[in-house]
Protein backbone atom coordinates (compact mmCIF):
# COMPACT_ATOMS: atom_id res chain seq x y z
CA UNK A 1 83.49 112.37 81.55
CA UNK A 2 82.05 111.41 84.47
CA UNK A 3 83.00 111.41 88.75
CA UNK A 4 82.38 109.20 91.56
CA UNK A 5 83.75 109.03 95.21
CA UNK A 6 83.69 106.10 97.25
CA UNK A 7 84.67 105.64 100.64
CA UNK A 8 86.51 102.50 102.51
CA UNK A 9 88.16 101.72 105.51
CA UNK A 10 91.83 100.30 105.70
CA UNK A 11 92.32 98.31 108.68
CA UNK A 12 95.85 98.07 110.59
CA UNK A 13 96.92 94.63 110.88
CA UNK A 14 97.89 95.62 114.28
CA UNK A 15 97.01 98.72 115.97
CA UNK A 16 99.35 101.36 115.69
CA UNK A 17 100.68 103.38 118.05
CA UNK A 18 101.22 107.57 117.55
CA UNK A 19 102.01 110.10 120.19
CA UNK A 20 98.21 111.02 119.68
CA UNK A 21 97.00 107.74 120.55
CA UNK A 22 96.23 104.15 118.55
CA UNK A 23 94.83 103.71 115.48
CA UNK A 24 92.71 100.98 114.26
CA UNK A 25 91.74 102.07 111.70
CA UNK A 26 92.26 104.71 108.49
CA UNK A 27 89.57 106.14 106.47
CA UNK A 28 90.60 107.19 102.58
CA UNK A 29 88.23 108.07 99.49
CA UNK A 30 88.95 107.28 96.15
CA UNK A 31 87.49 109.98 93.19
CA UNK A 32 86.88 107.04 89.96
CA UNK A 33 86.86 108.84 86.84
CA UNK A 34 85.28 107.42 83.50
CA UNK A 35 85.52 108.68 79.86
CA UNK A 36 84.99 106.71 76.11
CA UNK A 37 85.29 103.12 78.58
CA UNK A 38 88.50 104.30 80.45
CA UNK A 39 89.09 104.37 84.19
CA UNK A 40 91.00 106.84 86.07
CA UNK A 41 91.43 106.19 90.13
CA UNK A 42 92.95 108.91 92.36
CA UNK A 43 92.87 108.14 96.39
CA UNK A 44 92.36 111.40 98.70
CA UNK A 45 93.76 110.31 101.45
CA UNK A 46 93.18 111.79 105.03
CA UNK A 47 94.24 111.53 108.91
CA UNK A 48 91.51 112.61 111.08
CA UNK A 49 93.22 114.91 113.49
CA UNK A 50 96.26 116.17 111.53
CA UNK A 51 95.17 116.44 107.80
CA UNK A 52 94.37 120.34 106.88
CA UNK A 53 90.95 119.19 105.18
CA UNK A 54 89.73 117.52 108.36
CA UNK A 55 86.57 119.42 108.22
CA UNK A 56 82.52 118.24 108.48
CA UNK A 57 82.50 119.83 105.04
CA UNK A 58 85.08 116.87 103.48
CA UNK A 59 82.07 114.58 101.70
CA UNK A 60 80.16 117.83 100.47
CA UNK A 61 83.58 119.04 98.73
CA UNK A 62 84.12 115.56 97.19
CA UNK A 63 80.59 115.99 96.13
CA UNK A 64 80.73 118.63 94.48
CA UNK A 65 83.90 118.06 92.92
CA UNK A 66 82.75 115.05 91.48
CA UNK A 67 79.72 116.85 90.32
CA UNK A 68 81.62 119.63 88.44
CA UNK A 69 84.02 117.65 87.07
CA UNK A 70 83.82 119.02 83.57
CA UNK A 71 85.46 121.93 84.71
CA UNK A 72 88.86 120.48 84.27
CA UNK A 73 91.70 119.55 86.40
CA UNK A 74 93.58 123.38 86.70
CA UNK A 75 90.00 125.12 87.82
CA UNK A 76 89.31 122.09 90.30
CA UNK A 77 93.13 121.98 91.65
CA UNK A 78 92.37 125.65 92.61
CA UNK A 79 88.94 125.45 93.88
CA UNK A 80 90.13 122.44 96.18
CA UNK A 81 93.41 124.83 97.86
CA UNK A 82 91.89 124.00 101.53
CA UNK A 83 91.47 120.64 100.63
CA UNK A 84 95.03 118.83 99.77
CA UNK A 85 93.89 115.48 99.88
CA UNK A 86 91.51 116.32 97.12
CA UNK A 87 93.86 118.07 95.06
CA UNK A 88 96.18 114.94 94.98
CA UNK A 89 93.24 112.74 94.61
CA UNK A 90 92.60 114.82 91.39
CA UNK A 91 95.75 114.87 90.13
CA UNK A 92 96.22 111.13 90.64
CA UNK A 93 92.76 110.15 88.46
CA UNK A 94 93.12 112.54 85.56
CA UNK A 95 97.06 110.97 85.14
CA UNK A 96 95.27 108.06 85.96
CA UNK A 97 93.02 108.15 83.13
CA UNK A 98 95.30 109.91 80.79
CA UNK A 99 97.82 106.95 80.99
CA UNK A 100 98.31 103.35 78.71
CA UNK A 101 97.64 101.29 81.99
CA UNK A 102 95.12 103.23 84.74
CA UNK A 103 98.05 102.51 87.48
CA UNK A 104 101.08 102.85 85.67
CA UNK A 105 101.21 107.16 86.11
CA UNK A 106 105.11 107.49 85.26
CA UNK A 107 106.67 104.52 83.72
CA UNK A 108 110.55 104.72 84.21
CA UNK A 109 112.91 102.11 85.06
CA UNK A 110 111.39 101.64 88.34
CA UNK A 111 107.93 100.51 86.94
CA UNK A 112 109.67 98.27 84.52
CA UNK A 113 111.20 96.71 87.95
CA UNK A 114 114.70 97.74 86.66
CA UNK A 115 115.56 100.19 89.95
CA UNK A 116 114.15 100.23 93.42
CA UNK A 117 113.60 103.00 95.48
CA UNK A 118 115.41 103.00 99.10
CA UNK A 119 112.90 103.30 102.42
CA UNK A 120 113.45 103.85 105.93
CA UNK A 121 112.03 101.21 108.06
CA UNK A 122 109.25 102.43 110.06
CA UNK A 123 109.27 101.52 113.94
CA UNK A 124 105.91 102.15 115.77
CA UNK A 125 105.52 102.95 119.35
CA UNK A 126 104.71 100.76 121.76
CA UNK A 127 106.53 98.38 125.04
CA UNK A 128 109.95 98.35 125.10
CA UNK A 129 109.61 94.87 123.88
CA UNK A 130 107.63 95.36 120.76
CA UNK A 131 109.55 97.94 119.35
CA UNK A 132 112.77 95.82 120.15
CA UNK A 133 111.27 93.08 118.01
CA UNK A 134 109.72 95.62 115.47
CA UNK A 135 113.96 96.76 115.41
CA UNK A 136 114.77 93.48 115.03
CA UNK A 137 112.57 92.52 112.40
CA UNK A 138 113.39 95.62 110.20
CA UNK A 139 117.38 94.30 110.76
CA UNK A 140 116.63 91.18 109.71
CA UNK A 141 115.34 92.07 106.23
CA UNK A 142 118.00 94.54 105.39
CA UNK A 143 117.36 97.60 106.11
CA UNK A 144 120.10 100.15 106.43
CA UNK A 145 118.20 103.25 107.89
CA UNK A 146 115.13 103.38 110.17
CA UNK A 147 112.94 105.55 111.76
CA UNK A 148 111.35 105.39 115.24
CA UNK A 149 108.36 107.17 116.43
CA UNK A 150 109.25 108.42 119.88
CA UNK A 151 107.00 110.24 122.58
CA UNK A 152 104.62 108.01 123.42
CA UNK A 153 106.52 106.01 126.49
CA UNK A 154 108.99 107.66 128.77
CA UNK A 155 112.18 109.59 126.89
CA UNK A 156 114.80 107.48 128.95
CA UNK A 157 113.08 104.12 127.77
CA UNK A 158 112.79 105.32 124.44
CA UNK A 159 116.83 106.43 124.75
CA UNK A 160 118.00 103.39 126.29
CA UNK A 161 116.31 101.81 122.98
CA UNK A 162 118.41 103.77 120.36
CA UNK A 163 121.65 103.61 122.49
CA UNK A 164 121.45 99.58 122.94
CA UNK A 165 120.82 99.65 118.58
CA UNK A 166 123.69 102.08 118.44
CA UNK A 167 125.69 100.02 120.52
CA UNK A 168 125.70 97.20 117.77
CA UNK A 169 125.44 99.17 114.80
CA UNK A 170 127.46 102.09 113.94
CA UNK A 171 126.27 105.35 111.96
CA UNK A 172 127.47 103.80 109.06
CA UNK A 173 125.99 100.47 109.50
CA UNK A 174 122.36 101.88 110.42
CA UNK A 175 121.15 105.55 109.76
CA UNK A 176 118.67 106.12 112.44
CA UNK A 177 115.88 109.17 112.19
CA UNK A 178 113.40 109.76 114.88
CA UNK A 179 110.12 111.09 114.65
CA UNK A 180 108.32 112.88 117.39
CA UNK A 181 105.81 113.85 116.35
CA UNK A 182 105.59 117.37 118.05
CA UNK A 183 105.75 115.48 121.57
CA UNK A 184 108.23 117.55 123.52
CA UNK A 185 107.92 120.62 125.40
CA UNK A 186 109.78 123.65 124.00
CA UNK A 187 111.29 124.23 127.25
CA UNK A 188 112.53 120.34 127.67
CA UNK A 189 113.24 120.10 123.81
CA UNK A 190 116.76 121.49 123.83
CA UNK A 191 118.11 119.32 126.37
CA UNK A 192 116.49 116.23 124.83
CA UNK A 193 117.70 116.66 121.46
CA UNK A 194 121.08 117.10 122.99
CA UNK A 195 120.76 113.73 124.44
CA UNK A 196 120.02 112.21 120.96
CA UNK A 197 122.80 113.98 119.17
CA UNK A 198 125.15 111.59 121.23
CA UNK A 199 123.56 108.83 119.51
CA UNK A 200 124.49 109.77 116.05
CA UNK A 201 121.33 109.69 114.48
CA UNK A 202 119.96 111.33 111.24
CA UNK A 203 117.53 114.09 111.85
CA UNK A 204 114.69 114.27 114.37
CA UNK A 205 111.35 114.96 112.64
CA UNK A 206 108.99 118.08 114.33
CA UNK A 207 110.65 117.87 118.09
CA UNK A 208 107.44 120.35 119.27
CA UNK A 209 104.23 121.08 118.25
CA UNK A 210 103.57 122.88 114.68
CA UNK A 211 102.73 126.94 114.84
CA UNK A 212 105.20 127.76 117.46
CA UNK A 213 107.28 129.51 115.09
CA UNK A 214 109.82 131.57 116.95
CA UNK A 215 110.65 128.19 119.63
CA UNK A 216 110.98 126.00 116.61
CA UNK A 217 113.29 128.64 115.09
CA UNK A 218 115.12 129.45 118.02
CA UNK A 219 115.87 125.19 118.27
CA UNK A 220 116.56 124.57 114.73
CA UNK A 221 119.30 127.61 114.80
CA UNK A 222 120.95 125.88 118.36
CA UNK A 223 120.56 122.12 117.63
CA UNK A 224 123.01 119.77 117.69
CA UNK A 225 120.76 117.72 115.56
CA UNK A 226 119.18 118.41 111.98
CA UNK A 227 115.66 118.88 112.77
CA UNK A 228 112.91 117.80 110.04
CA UNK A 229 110.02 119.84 109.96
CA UNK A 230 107.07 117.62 109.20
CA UNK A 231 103.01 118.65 110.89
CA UNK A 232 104.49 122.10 110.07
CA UNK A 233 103.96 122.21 106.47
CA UNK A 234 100.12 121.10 106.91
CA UNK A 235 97.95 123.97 106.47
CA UNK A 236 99.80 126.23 104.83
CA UNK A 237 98.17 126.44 101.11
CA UNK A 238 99.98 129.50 99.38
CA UNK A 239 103.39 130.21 98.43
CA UNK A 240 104.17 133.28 100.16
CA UNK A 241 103.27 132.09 103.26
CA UNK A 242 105.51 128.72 102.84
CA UNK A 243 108.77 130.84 101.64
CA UNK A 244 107.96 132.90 105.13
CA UNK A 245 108.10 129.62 107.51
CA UNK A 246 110.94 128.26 105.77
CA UNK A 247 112.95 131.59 105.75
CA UNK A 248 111.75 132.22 109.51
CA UNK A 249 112.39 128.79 110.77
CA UNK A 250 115.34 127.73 108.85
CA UNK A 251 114.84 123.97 109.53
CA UNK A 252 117.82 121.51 108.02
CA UNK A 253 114.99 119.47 106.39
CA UNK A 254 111.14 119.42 105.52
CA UNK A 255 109.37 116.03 105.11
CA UNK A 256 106.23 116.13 102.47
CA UNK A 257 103.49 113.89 102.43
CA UNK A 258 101.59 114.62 99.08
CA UNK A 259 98.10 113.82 100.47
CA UNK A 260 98.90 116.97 102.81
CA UNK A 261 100.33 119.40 100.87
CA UNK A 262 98.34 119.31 97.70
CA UNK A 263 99.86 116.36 95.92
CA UNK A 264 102.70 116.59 93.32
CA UNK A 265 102.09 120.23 92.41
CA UNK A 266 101.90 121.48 96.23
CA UNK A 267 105.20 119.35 96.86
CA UNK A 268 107.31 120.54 94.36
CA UNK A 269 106.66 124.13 95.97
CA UNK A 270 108.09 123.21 98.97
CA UNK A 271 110.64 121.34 97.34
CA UNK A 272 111.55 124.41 95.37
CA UNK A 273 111.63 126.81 97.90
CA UNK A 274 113.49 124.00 100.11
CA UNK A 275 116.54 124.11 97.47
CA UNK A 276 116.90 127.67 97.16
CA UNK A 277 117.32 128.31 100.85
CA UNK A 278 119.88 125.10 101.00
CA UNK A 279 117.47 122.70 103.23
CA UNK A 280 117.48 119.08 102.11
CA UNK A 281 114.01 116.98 101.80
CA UNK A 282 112.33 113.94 101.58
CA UNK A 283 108.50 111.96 100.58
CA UNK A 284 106.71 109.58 102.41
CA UNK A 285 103.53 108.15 102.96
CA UNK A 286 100.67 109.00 104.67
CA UNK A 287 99.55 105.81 105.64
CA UNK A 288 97.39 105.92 102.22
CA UNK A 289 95.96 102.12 100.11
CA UNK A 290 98.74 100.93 97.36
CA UNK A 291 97.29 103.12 95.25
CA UNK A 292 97.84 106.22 96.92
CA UNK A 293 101.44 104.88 97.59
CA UNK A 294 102.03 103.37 94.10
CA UNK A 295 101.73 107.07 92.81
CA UNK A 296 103.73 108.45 95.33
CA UNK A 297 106.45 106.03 94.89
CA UNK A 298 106.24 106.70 90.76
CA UNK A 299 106.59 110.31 90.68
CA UNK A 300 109.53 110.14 93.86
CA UNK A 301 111.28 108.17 91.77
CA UNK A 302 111.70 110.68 88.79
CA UNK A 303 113.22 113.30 91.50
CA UNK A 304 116.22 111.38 91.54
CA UNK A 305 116.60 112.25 95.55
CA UNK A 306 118.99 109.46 96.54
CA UNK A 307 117.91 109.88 100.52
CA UNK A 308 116.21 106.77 101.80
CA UNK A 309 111.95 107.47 101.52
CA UNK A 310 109.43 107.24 103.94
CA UNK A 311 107.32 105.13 101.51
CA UNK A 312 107.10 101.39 103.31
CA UNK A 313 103.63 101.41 104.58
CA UNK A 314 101.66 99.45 102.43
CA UNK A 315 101.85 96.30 104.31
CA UNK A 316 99.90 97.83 107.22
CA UNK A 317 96.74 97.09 106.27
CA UNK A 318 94.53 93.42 105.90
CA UNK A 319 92.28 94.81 103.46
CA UNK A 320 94.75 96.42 101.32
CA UNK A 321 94.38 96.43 97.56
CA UNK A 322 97.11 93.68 95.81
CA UNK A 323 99.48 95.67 93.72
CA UNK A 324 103.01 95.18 92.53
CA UNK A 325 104.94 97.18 94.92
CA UNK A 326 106.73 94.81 97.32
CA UNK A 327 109.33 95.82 100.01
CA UNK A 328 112.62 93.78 100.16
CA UNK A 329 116.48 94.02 101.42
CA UNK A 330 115.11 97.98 102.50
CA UNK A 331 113.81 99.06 99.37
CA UNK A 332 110.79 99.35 97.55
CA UNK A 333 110.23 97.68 94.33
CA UNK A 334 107.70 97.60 91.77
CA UNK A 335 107.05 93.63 90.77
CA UNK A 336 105.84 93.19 87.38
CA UNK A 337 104.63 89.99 87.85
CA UNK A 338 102.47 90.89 89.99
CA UNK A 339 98.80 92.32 89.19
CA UNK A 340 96.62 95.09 90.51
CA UNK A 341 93.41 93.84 91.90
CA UNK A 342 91.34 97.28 92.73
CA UNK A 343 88.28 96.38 94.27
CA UNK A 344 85.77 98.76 95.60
């Protein structure tokens, strides 16, 4: 068998707007297995700023992961724990290669493009007037739950927003989740979320920054409204530590983004520990290519978690790769007619 990595650049259609600034731009790295004439693609995926393996070292560990490669996927899983993206990138091109069809990882009646998976619409921050149309737009095409990234313009702005949508669409018209992306003070954050809760919404994801453990405690135990934790999760690699934020915390949910956690093994450790201490959970994205995405999507599927996903980003992008997942009336689906076209 043999390893390569190879780097490319997805660019945003438009640029996007996060309560840590615009981006333009999102680097990813694909590992491209090959073995008796077979491909096998995995995409390590990472956000400069907030993934765990944001380090100088990144390229030299791809390097020499693609260089020992013969040591097999268990040994390499482990010697990659500080480095999630890689692990998921790993797991992705050995199932990758392993499979009938290099992008078909676990066929089930959603690959056969018998069942859809249901996605929250993703609202990015920006004027009052773009994410009114962005609202709009995501109404239009039927979806029934969306998420807004707040934090980035003034809270009263960003209120007035979700009140005038709440105004026309009840709870159980719309299912609204916010996201804010660790953007309020601890001492404002009780009062804010307060605010929200009259607006009926889902959950807000990670109202403060990650690693203040006792303030996000101390909120999730007195808030009106089920608080996600989300950034939290990044960083923490072993299993004992992961039981201790969850048990100290006590959040209502946890949001896991494979490429951050150490793919499908790392997530189904938080899921785990999420269901014995009662706290539901959801996927999503990362902003990763369709093929990150596509094997995200796959493997959600077969958890059977009816909750709407956070998996409709993979029209973001001009230079995405063509794939079969499409997103329509809110829900992801996997197009059979349609044909993968990886090429790097």
């Amino acid at each position: 068998m043999t390893a390569e990595y190879k780097q490319h650049q997805l660019q945003f259609k438009k640029p996007s707007g996060t309560s840590r600034g615009i981006l333009k731009i999102k680097e990813t790295w694909f590992i491209i297995l090959e073995q008796n004439g077979k491909r096998g693609i995995g995409e390590c995926g990472i956000l400069r700023g907030l993934s765990a393996d944001d380090r100088p070292d990144y390229e030299h560990q791809l390097k020499w992961t693609c260089h020992n490669i013969s040591l097999g996927l268990p040994a390499l899983y482990e010697a990659n724990k500080e480095f999630p993206s890689i692990q998921f990138g790993l797991e992705m091109a050995f199932k990758s290669l392993e499979s009938q069809k290099p992008f078909e990882l676990f066929p089930s009646a959603f690959t056969k493009g018998e069942e859809s998976i249901a996605i929250n619409g993703l609202i990015w921050m920006g004027s009052e007037d773009f994410m009114k149309e962005q609202i709009e737009s995501k109404l239009s095409t039927g979806f029934n739950c969306i998420k807004m990234k707040i934090g980035a313009i003034d809270f009263e702005t960003e209120f007035k927003l979700l009140k005038s949508i709440r105004k026309t669409f009840s709870k159980e018209e719309i299912e609204i989740r916010v996201d804010a992306n660790g953007a309020f003070p601890p001492s404002e954050a009780l009062d804010k979320l307060k605010k929200l809760a009259e607006l009926d919404l889902h959950s807000i994801e990670q109202p403060i920054k990650q690693g203040q453990f006792q303030e996000m405690a101390q909120l999730c135990e007195l808030t009106p409204l089920p608080i996600a934790l989300d950034e939290e999760l990044i960083g923490v690699f072993d299993v004992t530590s992961k039981q201790e934020l969850l048990q100290t915390i006590k959040p209502q949910y946890i949001i896991l983004k494979p490429s951050f956690v150490g793919g499908w093994e790392g997530s189904q450790e938080w899921i785990n520990l999420a269901e014995r201490e009662n706290m539901g959970w959801w996927i999503t994205s990362a902003l990763e290519s369709n093929v990150g995405l596509n094997a995200i999507a796959q493997w959600t599927y077969t958890l059977n978690n009816k909750m709407p996903q956070g998996l409709g980003t993979g029209g973001l992008f001009t230079n995405n790769f063509d794939s079969p997942l499409t997103v329509s009336n809110g829900t992801l689906q996997y197009q059979n007619n349609l044909n993968w076209k990886f090429n790097l």
